[in-house]
C-alpha atoms as a PDB file:
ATOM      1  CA  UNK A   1    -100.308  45.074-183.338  1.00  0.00           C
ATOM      2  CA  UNK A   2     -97.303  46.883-183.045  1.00  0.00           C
ATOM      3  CA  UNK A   3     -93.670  46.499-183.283  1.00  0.00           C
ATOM      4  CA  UNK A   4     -91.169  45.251-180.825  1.00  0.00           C
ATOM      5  CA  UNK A   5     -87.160  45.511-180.481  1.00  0.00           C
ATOM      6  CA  UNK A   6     -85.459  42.585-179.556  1.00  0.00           C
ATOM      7  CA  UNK A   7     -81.203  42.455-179.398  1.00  0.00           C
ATOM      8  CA  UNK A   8     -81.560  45.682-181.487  1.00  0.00           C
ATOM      9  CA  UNK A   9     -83.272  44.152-184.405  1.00  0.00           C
ATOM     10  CA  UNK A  10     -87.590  45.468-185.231  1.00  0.00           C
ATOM     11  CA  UNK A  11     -89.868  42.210-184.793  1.00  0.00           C
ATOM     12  CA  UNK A  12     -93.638  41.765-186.116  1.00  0.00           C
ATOM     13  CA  UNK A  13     -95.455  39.667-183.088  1.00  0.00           C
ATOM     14  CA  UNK A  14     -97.288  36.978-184.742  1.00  0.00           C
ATOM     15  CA  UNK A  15    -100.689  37.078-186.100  1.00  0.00           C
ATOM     16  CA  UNK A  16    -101.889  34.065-184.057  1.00  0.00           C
ATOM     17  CA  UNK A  17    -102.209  34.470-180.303  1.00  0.00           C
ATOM     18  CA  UNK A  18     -99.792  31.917-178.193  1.00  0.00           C
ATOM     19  CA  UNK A  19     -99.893  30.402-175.001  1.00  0.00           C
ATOM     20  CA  UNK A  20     -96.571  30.081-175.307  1.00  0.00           C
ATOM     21  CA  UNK A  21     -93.588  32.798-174.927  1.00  0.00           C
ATOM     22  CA  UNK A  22     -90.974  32.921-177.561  1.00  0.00           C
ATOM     23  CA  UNK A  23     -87.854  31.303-177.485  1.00  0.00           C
ATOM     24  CA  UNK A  24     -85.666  33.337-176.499  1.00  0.00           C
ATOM     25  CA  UNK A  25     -88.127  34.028-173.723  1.00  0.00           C
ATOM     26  CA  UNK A  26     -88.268  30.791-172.292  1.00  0.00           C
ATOM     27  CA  UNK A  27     -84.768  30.422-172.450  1.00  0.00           C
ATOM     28  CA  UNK A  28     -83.976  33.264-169.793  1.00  0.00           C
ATOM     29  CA  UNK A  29     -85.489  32.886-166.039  1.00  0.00           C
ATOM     30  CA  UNK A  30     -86.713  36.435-165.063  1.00  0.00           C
ATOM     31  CA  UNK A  31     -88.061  36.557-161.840  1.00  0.00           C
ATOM     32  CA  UNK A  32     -90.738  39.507-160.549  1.00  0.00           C
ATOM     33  CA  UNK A  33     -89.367  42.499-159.847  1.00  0.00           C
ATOM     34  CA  UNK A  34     -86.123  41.860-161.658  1.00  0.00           C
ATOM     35  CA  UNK A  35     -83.785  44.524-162.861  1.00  0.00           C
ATOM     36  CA  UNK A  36     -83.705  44.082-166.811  1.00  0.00           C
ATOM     37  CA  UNK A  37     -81.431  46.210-168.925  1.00  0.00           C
ATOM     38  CA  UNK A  38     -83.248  47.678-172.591  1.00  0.00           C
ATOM     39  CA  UNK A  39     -80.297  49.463-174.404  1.00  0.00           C
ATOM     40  CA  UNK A  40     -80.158  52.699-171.892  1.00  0.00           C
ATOM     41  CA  UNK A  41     -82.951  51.961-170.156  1.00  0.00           C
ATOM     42  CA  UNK A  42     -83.673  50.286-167.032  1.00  0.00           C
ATOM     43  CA  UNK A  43     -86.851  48.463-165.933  1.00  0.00           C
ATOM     44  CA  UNK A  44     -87.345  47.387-162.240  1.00  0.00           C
ATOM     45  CA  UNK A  45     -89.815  47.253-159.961  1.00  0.00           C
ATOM     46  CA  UNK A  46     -88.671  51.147-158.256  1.00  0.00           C
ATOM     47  CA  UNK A  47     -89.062  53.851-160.102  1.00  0.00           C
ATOM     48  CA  UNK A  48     -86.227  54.243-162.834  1.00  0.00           C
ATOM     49  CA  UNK A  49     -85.319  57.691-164.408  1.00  0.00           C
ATOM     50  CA  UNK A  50     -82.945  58.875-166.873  1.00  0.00           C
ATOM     51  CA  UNK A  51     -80.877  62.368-166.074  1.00  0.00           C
ATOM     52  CA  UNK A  52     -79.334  63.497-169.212  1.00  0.00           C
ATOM     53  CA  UNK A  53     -76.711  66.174-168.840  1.00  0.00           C
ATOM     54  CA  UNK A  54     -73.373  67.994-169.883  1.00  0.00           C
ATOM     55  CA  UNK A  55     -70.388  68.842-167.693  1.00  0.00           C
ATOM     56  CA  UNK A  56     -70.306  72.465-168.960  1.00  0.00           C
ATOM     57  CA  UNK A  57     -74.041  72.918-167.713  1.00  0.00           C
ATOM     58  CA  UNK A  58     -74.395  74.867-164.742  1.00  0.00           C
ATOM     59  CA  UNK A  59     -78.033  74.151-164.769  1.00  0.00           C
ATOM     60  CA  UNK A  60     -77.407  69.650-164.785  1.00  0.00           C
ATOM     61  CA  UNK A  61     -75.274  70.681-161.402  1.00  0.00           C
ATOM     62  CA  UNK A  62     -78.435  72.452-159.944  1.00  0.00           C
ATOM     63  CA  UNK A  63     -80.878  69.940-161.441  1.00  0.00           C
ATOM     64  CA  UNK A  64     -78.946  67.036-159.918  1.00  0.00           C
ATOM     65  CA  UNK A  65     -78.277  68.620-156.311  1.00  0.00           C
ATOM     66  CA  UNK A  66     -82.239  69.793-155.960  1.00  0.00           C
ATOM     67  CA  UNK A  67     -83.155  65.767-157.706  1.00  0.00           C
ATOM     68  CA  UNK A  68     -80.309  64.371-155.050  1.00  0.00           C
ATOM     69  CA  UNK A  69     -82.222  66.041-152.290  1.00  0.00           C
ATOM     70  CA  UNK A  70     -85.555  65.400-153.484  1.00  0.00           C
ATOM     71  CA  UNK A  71     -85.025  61.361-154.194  1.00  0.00           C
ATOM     72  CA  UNK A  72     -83.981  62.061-149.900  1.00  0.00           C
ATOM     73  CA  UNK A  73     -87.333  63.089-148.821  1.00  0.00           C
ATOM     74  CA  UNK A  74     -89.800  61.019-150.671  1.00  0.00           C
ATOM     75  CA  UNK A  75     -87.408  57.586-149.423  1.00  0.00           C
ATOM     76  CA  UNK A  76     -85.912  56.723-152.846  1.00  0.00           C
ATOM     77  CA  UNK A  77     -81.474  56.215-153.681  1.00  0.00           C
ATOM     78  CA  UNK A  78     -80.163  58.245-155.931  1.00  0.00           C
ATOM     79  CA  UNK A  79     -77.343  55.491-156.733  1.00  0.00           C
ATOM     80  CA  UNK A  80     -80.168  53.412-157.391  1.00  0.00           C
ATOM     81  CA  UNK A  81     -83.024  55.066-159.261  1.00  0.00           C
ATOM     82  CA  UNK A  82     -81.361  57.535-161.622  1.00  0.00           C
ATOM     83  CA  UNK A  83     -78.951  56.347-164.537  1.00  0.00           C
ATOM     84  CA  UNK A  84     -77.051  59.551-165.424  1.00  0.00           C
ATOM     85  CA  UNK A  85     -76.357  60.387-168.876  1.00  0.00           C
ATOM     86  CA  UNK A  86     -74.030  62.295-169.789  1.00  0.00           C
ATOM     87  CA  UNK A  87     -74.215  63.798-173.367  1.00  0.00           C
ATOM     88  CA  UNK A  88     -70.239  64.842-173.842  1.00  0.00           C
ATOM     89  CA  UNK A  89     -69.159  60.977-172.948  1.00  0.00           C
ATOM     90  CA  UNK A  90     -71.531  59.102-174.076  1.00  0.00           C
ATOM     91  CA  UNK A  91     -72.724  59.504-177.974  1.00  0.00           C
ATOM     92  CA  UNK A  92     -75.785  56.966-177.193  1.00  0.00           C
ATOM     93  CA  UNK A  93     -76.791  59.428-175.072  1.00  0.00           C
ATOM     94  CA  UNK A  94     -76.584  61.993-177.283  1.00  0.00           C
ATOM     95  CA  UNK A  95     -78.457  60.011-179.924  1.00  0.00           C
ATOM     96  CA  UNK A  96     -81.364  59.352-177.178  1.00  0.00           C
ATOM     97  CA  UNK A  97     -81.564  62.732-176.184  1.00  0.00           C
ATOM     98  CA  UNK A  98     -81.804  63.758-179.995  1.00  0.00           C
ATOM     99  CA  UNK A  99     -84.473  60.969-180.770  1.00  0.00           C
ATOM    100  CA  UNK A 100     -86.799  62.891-178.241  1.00  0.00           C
ATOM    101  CA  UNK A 101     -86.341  66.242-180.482  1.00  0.00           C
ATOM    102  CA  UNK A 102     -84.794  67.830-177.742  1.00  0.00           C
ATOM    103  CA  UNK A 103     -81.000  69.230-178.268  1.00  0.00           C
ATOM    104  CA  UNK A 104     -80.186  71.284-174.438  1.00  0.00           C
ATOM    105  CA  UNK A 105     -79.849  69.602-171.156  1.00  0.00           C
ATOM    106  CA  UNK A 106     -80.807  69.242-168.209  1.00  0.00           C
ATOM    107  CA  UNK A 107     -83.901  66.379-169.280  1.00  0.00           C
ATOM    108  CA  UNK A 108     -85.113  63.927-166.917  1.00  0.00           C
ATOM    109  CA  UNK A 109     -87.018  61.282-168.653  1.00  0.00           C
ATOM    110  CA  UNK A 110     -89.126  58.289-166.630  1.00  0.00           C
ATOM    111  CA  UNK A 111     -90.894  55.686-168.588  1.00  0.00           C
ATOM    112  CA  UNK A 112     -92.310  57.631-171.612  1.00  0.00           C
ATOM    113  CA  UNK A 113     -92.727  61.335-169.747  1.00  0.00           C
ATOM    114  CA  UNK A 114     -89.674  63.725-170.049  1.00  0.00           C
ATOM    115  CA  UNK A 115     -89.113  66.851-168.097  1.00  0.00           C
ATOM    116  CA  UNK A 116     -86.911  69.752-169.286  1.00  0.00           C
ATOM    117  CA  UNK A 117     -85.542  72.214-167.179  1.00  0.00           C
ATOM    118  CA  UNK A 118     -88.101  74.585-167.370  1.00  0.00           C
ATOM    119  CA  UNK A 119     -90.679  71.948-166.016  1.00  0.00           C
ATOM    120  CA  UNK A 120     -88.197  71.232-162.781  1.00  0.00           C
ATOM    121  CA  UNK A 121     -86.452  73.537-162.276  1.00  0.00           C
ATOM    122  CA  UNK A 122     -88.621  74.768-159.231  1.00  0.00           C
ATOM    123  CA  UNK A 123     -88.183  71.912-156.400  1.00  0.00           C
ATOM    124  CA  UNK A 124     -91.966  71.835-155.801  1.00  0.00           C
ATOM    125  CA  UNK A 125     -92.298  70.640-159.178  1.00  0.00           C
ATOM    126  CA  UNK A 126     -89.612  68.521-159.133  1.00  0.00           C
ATOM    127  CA  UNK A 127     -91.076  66.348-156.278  1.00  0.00           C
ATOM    128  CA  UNK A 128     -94.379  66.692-157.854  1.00  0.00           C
ATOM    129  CA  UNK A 129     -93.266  64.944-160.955  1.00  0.00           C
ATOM    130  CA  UNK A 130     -91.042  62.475-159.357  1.00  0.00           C
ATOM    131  CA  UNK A 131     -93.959  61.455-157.069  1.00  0.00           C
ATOM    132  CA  UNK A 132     -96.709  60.877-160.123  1.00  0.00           C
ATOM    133  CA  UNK A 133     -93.721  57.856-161.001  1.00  0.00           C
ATOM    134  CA  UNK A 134     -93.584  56.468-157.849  1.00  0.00           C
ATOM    135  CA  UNK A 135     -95.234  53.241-157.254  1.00  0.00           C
END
């Protein structure tokens, strides 16, 4: 079994199997294909990505106009699927970006796969990796 975070705090689950949720689970009334907010993250129903960038990084600009576009042709917002990050603001950012080992920007991360910009920097393989997320 593995470990879980929970209000920022590491919990064991239990040995025993329950039929029962936790308390603190049955306490809040989440309904399918609600929006719930993990630290930075973002789990829905759509496909949710994380754009982490840097306002002196001509390469975020061309990574976010080409992702902008993209998002456009396979029917997706861009308001609504991508939570930018910016690493010169935001110090949880920075702390996420540096918990994936990775220290430059542009990185798009979805669920547990993360693109740098060498991956996407070509549009074609851009829309190829936003469309193996989709659902």
């Amino acid at each position: 079994m593995g470990l879980f975070f929970f209000n920022n705090e590491i919990h064991r689950p239990q040995k025993t199997r329950s039929t029962t949720a936790p308390s603190y689970f049955q306490s809040a009334s989440i309904s399918p294909g609600a929006v719930i907010p993990i630290r930075s993250c973002v789990i829905s129903a759509t496909m949710k990505l994380e754009l982490f960038t840097s306002d002196t990084c001509v390469n975020c600009r061309m990574l976010k106009k080409n992702l902008k576009e993209v998002l456009k042709e396979i029917g997706e917002d861009y308001g609504g699927v991508v939570l930018e990050r910016n690493i010169d603001n935001d110090s949880d950012a920075l702390a996420d970006l540096l918990m994936l080992n990775l220290d430059s920007v542009p990185v798009i991360r979805i669920g547990n796969r993360v693109y740098e910009w060498d991956s996407v920097k070509e549009r074609e393989s851009l829309k190829r990796a936003l469309m193996a997320h989709k659902k």
